[in-house]
N, C-alpha and C. Protein backbone atom coordinates (compact mmCIF):
# COMPACT_ATOMS: atom_id res chain seq x y z
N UNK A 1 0.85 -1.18 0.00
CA UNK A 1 0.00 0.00 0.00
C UNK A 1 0.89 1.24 0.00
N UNK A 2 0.29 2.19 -0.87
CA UNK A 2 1.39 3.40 -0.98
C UNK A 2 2.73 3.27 -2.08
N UNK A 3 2.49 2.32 -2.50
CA UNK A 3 3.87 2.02 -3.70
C UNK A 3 3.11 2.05 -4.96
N UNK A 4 3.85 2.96 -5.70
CA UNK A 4 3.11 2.70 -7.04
C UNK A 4 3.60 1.93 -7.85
N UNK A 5 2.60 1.71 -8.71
CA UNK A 5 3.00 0.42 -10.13
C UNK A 5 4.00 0.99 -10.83
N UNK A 6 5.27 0.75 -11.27
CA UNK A 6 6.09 0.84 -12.15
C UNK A 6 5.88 0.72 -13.19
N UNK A 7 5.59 0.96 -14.27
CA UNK A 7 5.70 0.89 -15.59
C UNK A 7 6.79 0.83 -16.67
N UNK A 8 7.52 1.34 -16.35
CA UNK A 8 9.03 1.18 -17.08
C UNK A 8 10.56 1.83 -16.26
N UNK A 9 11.24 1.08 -16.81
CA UNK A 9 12.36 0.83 -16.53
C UNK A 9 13.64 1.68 -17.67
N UNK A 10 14.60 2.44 -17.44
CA UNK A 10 15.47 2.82 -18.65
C UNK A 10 16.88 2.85 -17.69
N UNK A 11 17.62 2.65 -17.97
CA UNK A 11 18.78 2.83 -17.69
C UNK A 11 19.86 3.64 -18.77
N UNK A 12 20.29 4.83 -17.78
CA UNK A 12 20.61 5.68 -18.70
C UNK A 12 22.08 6.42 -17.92
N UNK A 13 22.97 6.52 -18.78
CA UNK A 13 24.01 6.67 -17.84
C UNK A 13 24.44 6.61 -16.22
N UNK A 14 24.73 5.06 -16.06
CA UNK A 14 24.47 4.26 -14.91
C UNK A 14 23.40 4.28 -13.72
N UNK A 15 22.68 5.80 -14.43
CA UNK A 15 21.25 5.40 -13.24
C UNK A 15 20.31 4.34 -14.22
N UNK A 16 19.47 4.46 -13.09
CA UNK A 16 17.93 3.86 -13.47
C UNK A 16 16.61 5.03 -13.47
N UNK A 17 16.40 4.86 -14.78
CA UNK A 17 15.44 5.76 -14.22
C UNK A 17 13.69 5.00 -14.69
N UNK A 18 12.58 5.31 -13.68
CA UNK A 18 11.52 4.20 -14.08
C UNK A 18 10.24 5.52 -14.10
N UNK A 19 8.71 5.11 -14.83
CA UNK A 19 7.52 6.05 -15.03
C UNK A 19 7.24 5.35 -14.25
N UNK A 20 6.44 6.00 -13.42
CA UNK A 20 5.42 5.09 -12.52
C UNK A 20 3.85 5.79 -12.07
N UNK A 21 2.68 5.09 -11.60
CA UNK A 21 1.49 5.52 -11.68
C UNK A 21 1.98 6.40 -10.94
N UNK A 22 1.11 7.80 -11.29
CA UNK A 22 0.49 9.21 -10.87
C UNK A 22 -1.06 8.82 -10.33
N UNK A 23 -0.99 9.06 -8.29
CA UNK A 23 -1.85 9.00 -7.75
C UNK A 23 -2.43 10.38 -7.92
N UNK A 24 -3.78 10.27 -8.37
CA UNK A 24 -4.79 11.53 -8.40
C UNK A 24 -5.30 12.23 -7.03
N UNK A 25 -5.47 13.32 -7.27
CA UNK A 25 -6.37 13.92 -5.71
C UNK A 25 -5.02 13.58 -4.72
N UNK A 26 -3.72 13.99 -4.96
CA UNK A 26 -2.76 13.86 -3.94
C UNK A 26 -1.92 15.29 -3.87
N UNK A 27 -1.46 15.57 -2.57
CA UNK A 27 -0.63 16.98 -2.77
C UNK A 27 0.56 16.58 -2.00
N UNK A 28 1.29 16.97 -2.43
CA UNK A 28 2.73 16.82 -1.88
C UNK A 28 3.37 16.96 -0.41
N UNK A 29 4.19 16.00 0.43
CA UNK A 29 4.33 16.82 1.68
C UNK A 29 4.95 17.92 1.97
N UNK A 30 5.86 18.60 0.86
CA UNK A 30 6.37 20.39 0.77
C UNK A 30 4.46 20.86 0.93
N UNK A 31 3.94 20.84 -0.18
CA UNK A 31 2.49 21.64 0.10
C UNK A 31 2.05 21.11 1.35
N UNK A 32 1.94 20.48 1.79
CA UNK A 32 0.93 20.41 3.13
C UNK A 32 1.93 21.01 4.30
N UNK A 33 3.10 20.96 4.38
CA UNK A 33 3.99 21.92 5.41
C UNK A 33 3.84 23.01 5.11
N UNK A 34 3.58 23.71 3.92
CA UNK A 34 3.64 25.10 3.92
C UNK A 34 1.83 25.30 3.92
N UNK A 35 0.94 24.43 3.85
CA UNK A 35 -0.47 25.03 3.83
C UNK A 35 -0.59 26.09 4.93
N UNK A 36 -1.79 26.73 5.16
CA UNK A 36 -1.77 27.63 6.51
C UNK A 36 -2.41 27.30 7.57
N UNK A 37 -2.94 26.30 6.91
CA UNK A 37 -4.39 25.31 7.41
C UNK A 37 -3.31 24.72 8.66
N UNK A 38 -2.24 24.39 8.72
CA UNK A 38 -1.97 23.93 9.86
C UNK A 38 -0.93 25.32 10.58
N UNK A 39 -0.63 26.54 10.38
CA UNK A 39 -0.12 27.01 11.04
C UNK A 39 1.54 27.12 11.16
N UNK A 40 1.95 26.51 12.02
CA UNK A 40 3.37 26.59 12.47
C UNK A 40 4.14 25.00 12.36
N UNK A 41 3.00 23.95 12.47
CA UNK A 41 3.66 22.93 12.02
C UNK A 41 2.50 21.76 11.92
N UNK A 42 2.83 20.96 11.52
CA UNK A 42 1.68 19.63 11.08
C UNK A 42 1.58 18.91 12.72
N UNK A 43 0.07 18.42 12.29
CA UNK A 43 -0.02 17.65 14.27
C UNK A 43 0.86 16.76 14.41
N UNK A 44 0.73 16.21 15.51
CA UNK A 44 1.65 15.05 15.56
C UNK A 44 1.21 14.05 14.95
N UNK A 45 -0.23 13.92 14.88
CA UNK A 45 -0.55 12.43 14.35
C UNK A 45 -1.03 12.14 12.85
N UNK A 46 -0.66 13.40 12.29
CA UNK A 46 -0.24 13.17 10.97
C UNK A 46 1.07 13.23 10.66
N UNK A 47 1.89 13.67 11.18
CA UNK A 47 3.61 13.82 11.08
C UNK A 47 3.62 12.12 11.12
N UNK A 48 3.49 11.86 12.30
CA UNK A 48 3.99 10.15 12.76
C UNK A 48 3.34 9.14 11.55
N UNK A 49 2.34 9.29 10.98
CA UNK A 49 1.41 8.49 9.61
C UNK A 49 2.73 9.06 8.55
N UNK A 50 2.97 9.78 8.30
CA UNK A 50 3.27 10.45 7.19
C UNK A 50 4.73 9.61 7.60
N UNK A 51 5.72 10.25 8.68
CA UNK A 51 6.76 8.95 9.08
C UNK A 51 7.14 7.49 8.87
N UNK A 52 5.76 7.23 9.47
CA UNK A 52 5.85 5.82 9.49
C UNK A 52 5.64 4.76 8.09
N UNK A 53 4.58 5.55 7.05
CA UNK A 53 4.23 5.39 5.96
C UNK A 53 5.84 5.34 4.65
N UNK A 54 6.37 6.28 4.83
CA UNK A 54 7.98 6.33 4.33
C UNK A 54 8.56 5.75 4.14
N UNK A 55 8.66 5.56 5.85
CA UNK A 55 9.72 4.25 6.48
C UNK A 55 9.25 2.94 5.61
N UNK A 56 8.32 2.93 5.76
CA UNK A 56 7.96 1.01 5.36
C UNK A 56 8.14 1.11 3.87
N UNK A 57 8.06 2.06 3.10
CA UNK A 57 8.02 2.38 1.78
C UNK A 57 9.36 2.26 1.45
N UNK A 58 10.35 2.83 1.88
CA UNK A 58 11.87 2.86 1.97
C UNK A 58 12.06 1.37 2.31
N UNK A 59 11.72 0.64 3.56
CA UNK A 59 12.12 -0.41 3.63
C UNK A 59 11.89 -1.49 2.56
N UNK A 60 10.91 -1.43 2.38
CA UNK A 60 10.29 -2.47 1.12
C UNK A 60 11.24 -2.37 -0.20
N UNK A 61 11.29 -0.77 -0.62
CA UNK A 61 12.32 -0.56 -1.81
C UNK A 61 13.85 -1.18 -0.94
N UNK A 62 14.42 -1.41 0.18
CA UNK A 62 15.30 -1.64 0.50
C UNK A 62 15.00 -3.17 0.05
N UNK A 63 14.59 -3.87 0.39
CA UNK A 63 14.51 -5.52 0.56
C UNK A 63 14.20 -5.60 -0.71
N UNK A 64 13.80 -4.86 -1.64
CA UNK A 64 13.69 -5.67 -2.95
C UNK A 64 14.91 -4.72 -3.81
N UNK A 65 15.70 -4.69 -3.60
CA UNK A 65 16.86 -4.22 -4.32
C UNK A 65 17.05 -2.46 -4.63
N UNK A 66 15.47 -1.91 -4.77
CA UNK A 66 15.64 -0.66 -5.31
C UNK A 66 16.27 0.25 -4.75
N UNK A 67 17.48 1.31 -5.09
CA UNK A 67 17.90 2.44 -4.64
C UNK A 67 16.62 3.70 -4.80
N UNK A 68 16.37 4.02 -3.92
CA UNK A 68 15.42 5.05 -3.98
C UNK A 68 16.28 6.60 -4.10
N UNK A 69 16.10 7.54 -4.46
CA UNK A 69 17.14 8.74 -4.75
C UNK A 69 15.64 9.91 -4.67
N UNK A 70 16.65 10.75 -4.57
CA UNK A 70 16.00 12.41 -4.71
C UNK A 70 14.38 12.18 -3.56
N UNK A 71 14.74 11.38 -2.36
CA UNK A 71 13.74 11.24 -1.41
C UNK A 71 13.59 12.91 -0.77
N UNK A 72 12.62 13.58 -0.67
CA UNK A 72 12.74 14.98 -0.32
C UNK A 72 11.01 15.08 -0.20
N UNK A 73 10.51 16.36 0.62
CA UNK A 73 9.18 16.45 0.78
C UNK A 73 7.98 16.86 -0.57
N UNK A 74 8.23 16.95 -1.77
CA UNK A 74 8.37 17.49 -2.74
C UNK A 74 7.44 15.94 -3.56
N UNK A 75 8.22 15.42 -3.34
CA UNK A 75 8.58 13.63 -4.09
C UNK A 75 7.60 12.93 -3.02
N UNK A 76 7.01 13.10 -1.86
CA UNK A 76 6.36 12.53 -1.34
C UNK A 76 4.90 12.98 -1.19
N UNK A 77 3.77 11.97 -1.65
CA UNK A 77 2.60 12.67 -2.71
C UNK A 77 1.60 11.55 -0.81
N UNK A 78 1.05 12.71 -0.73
CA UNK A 78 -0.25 12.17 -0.17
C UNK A 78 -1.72 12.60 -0.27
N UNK A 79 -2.29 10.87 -0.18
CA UNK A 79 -3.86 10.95 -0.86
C UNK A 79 -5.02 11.81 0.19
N UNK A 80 -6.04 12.02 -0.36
CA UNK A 80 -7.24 12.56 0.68
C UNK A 80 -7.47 11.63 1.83
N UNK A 81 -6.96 10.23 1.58
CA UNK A 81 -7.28 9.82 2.76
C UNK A 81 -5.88 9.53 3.56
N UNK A 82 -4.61 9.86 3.32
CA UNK A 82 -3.70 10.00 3.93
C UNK A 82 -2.60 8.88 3.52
């Protein structure tokens, strides 16, 4: 859950680079830190979802071989329902 389908694969001067599904109705975690809607900083118990959600995402790409790169708040897309 939270990993998208890959679609292709290119390898192009020793990276990898892959397309993968575009989740709809999602905004980025840069936009939701800067919304105003939360003020001065995100609650805790969406920070810790948003954390913990990562982590297992990172781990999974860890155990199945993938180098994950350019990980930043920008690159991390969350849905209406979180």
């Amino acid at each position: 859950e939270g990993i998208p389908k890959i679609y292709d694969l290119e390898q192009k001067d020793g990276s990898i680079f892959y397309r993968a599904e575009y989740k709809r109705n999602t905004r980025s975690l840069d936009e939701l830190i800067n919304l105003e809607y939360y003020g001065t900083a995100i609650p805790l118990d969406i920070t810790l979802d948003v954390i913990t959600q990562a982590a297992r995402i990172l781990h999974y790409a860890h155990e199945t071989g993938v180098t994950p790169r350019d990980i930043k708040p920008s690159n991390i897309l969350i849905g209406e329902d979180g």
